[in-house]
PDB file of N, CA and C in Angstrom:
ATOM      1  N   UNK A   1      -8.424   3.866  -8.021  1.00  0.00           N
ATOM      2  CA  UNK A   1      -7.348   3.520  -7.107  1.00  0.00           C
ATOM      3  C   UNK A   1      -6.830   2.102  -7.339  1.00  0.00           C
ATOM      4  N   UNK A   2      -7.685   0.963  -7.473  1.00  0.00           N
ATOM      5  CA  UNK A   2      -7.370  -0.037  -7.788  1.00  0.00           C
ATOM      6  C   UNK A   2      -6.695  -0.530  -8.867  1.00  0.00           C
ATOM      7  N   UNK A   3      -5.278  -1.436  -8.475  1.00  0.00           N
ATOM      8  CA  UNK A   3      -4.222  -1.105 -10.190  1.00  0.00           C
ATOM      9  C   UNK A   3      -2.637   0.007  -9.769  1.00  0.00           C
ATOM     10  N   UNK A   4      -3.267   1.038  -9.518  1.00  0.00           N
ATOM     11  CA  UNK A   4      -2.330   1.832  -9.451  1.00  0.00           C
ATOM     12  C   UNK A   4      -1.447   1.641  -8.378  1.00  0.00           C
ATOM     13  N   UNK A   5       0.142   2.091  -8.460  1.00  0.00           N
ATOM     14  CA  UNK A   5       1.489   1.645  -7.696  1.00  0.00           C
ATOM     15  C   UNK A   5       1.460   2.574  -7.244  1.00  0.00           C
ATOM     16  N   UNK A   6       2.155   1.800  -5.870  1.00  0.00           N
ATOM     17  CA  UNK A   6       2.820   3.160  -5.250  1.00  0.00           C
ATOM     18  C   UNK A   6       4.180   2.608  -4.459  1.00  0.00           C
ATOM     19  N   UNK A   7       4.410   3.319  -3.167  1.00  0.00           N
ATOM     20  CA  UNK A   7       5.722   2.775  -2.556  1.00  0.00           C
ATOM     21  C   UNK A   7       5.467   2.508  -1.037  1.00  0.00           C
ATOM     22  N   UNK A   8       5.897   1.446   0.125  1.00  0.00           N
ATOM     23  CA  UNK A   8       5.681   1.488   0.559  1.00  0.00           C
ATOM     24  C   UNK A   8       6.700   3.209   1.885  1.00  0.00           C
ATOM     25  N   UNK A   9       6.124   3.797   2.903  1.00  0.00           N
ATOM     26  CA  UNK A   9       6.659   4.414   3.431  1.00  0.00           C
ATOM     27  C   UNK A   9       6.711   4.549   5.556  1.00  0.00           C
ATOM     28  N   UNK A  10       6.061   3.608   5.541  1.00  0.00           N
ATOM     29  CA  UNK A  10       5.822   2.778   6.734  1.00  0.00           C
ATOM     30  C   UNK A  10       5.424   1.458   6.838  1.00  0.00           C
ATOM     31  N   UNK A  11       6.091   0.457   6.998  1.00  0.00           N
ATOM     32  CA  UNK A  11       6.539  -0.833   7.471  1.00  0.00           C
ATOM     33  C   UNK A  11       4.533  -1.411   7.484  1.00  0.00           C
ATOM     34  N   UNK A  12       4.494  -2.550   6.587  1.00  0.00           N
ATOM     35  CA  UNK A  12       3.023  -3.003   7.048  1.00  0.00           C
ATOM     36  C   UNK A  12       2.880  -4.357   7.221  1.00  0.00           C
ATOM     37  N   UNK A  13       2.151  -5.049   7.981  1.00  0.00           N
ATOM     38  CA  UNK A  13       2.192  -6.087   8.260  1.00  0.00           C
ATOM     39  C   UNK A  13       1.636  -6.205   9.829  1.00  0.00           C
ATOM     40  N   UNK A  14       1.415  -7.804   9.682  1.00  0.00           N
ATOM     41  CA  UNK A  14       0.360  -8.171  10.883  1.00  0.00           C
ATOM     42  C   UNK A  14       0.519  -7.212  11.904  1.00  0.00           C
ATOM     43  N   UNK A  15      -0.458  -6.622  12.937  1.00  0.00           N
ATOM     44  CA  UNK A  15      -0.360  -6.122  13.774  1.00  0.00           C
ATOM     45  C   UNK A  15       0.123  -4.266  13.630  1.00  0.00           C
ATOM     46  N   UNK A  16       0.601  -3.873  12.271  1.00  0.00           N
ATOM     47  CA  UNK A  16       0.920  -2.847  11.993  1.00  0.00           C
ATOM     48  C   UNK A  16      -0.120  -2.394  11.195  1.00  0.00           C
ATOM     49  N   UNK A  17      -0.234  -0.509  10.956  1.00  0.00           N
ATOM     50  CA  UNK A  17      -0.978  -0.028  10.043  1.00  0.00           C
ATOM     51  C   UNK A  17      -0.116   0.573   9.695  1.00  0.00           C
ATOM     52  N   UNK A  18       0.455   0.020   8.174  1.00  0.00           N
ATOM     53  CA  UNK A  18       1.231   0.675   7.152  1.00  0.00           C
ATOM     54  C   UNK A  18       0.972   2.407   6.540  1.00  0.00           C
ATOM     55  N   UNK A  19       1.801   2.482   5.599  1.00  0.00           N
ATOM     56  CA  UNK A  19       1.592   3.775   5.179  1.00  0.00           C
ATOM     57  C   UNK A  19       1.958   3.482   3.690  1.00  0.00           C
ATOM     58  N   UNK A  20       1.766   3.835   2.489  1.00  0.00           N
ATOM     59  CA  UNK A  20       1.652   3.896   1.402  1.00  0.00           C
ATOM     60  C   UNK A  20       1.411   5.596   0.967  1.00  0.00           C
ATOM     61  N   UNK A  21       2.658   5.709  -0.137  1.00  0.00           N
ATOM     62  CA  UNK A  21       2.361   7.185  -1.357  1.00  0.00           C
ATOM     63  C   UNK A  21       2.294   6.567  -2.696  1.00  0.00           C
ATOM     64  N   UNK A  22       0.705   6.807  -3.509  1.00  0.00           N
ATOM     65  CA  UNK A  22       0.801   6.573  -4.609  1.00  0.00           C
ATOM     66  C   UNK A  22       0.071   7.907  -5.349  1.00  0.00           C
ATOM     67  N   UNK A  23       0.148   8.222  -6.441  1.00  0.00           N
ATOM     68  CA  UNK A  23       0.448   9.098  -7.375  1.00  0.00           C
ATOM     69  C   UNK A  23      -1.177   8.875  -8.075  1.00  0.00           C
ATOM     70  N   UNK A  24      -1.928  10.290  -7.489  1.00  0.00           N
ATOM     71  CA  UNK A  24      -3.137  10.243  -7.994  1.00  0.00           C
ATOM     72  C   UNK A  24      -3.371  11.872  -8.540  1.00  0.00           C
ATOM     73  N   UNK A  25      -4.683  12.108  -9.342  1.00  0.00           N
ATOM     74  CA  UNK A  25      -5.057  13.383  -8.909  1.00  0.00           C
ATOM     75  C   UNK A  25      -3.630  14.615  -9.893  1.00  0.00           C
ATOM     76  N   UNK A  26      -2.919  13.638 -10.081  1.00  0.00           N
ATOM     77  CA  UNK A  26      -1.565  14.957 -10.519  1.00  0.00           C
ATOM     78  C   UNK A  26      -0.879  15.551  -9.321  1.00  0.00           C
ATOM     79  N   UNK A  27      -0.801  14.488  -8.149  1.00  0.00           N
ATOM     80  CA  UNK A  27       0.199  14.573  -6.855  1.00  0.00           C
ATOM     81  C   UNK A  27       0.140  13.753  -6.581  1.00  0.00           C
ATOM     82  N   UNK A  28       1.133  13.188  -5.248  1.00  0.00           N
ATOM     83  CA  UNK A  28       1.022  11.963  -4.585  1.00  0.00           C
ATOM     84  C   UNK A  28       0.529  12.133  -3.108  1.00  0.00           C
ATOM     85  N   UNK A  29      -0.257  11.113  -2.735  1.00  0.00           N
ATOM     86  CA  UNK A  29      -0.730  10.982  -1.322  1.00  0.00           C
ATOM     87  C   UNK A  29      -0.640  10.475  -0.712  1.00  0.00           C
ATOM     88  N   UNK A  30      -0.609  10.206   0.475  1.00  0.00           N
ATOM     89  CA  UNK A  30      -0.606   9.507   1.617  1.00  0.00           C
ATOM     90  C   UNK A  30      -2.130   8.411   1.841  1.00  0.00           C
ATOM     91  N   UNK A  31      -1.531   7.020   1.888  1.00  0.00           N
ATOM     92  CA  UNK A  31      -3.109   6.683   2.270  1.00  0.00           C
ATOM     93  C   UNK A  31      -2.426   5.397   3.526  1.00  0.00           C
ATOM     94  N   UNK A  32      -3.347   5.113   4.504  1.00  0.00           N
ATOM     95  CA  UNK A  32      -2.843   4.016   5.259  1.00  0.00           C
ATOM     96  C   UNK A  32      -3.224   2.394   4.699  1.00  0.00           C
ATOM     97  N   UNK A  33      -2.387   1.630   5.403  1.00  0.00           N
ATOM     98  CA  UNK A  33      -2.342   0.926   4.310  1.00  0.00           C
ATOM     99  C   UNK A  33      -2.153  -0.915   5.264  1.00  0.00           C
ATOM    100  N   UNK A  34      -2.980  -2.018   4.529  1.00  0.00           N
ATOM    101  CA  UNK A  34      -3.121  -2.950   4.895  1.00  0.00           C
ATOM    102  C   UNK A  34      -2.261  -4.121   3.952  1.00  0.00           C
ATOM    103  N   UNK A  35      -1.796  -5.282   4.245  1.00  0.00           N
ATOM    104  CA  UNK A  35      -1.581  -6.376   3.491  1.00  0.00           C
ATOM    105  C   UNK A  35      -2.887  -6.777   2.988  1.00  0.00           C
ATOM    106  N   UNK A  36      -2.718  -6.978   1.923  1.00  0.00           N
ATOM    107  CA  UNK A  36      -3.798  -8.235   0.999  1.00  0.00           C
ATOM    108  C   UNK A  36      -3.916  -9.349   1.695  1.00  0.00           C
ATOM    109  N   UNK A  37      -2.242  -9.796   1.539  1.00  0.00           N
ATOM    110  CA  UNK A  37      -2.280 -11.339   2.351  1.00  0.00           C
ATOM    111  C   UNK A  37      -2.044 -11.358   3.903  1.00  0.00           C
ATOM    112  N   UNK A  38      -3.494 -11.704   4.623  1.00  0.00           N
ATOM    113  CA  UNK A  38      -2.734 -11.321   6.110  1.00  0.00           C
ATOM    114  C   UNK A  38      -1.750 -11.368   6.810  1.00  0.00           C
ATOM    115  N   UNK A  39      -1.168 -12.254   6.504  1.00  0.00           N
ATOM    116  CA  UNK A  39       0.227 -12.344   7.210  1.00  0.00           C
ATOM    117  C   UNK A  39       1.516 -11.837   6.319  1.00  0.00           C
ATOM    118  N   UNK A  40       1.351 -10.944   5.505  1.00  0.00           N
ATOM    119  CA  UNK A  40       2.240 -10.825   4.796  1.00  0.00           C
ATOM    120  C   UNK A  40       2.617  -9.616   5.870  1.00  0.00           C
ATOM    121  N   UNK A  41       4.234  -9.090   5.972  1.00  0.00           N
ATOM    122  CA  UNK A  41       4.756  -8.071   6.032  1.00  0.00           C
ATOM    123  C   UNK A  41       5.929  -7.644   4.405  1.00  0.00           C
ATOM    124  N   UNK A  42       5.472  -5.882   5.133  1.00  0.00           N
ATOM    125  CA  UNK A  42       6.055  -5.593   3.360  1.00  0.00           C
ATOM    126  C   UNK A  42       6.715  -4.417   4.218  1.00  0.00           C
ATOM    127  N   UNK A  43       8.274  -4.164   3.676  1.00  0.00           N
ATOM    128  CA  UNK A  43       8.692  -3.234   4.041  1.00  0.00           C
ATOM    129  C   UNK A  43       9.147  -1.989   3.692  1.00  0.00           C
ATOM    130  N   UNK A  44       9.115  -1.225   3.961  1.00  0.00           N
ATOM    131  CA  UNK A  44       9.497   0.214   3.821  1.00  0.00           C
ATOM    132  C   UNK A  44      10.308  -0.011   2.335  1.00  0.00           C
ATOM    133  N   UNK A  45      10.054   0.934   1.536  1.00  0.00           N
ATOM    134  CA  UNK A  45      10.340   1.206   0.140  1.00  0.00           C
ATOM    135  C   UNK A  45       9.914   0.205  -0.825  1.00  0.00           C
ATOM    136  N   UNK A  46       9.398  -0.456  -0.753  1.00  0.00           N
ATOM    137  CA  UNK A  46       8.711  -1.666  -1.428  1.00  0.00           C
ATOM    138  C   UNK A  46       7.683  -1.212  -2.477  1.00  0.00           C
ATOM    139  N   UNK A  47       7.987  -1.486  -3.615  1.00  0.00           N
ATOM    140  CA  UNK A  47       6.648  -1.186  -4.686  1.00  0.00           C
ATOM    141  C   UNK A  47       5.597  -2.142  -4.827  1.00  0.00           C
ATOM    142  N   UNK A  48       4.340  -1.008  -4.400  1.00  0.00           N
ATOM    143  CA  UNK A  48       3.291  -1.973  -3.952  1.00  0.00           C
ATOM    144  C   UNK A  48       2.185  -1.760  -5.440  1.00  0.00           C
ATOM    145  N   UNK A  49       1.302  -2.426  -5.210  1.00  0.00           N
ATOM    146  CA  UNK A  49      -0.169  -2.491  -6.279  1.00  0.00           C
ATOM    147  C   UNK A  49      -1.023  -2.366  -5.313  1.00  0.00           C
ATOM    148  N   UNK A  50      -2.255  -0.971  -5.514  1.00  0.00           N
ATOM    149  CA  UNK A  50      -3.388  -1.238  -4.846  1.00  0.00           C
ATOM    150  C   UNK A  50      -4.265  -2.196  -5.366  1.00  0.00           C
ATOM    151  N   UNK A  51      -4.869  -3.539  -4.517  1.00  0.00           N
ATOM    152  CA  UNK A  51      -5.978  -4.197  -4.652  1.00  0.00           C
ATOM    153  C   UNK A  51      -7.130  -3.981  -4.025  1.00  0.00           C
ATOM    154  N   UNK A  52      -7.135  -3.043  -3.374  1.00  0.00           N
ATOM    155  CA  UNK A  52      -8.490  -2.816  -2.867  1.00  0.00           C
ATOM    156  C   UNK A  52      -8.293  -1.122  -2.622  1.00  0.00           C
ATOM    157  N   UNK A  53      -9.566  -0.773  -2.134  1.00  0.00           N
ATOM    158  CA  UNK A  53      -9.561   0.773  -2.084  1.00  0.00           C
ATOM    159  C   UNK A  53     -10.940   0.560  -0.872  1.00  0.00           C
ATOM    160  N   UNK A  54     -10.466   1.410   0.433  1.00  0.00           N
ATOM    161  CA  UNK A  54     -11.752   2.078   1.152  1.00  0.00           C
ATOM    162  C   UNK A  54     -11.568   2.919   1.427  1.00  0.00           C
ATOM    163  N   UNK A  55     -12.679   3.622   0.545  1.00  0.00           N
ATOM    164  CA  UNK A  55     -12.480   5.455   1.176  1.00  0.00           C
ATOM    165  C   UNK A  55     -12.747   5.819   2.898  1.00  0.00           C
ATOM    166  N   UNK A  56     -11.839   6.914   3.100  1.00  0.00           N
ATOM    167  CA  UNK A  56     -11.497   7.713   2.456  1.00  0.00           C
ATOM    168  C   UNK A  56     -10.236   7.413   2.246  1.00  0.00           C
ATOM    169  N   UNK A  57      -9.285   6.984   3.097  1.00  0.00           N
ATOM    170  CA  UNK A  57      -7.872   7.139   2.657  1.00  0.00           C
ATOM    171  C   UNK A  57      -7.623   5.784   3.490  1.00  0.00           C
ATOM    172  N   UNK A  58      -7.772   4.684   2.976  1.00  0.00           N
ATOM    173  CA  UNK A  58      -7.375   3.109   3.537  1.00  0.00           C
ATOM    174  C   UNK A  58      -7.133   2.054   2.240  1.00  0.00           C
ATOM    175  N   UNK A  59      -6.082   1.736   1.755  1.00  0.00           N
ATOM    176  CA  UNK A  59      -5.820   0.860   0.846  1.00  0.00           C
ATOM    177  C   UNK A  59      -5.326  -0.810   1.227  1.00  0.00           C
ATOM    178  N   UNK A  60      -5.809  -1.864   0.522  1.00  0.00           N
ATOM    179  CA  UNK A  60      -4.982  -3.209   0.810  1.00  0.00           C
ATOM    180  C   UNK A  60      -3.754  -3.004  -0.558  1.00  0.00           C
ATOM    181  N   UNK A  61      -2.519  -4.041  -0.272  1.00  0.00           N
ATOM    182  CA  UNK A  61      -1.617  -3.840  -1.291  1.00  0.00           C
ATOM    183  C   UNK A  61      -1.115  -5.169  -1.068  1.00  0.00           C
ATOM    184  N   UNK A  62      -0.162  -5.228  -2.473  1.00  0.00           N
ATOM    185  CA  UNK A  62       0.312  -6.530  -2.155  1.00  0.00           C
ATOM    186  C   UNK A  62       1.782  -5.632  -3.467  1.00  0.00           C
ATOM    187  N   UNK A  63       2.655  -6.615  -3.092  1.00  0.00           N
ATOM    188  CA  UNK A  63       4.073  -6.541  -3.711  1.00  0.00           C
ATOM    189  C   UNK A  63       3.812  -6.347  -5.184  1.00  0.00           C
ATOM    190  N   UNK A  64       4.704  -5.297  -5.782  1.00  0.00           N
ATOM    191  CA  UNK A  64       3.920  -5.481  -7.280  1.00  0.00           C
ATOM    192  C   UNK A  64       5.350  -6.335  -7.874  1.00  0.00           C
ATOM    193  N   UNK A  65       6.329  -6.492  -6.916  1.00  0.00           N
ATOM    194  CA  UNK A  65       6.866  -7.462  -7.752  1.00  0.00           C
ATOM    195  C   UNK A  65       8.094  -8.355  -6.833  1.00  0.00           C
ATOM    196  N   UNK A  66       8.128  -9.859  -7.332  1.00  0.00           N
ATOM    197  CA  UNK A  66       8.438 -10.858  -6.475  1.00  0.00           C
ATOM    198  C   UNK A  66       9.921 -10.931  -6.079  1.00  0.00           C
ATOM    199  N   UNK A  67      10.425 -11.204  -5.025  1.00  0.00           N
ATOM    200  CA  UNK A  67      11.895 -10.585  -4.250  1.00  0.00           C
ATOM    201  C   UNK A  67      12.260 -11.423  -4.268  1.00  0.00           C
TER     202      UNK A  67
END
């Protein structure tokens, strides 16, 4: 999991639990989803990088690229 992109599909950031679809397995999934940087908010359609992974379905992310 760690490495692999995905998109954001619910709004994440302080106080929110995001939503993230990234492309595993030979489909894409749904996993919920945290900032890396705590105070970061990332918004809806945003291409993210997983940096962390807790199963079962909880990822941290951070921007995979700078706006």
């Amino acid at each position: 999991m760690v490495g692999l992109m995905g998109r954001v599909t619910g709004t994440i950031g302080p106080g929110l639990v995001g939503e993230v679809i990234v492309r595993v397995r030979g489909g894409a999934e749904h996993f919920l989803a945290y900032p890396a940087v705590a105070q970061e908010r990332i918004e809806r359609g945003t291409v993210v990088m997983v940096v962390e992974y807790l199963p079962p379905r909880t990822v941290y992310v951070t921007p995979a690229y700078d706006s």
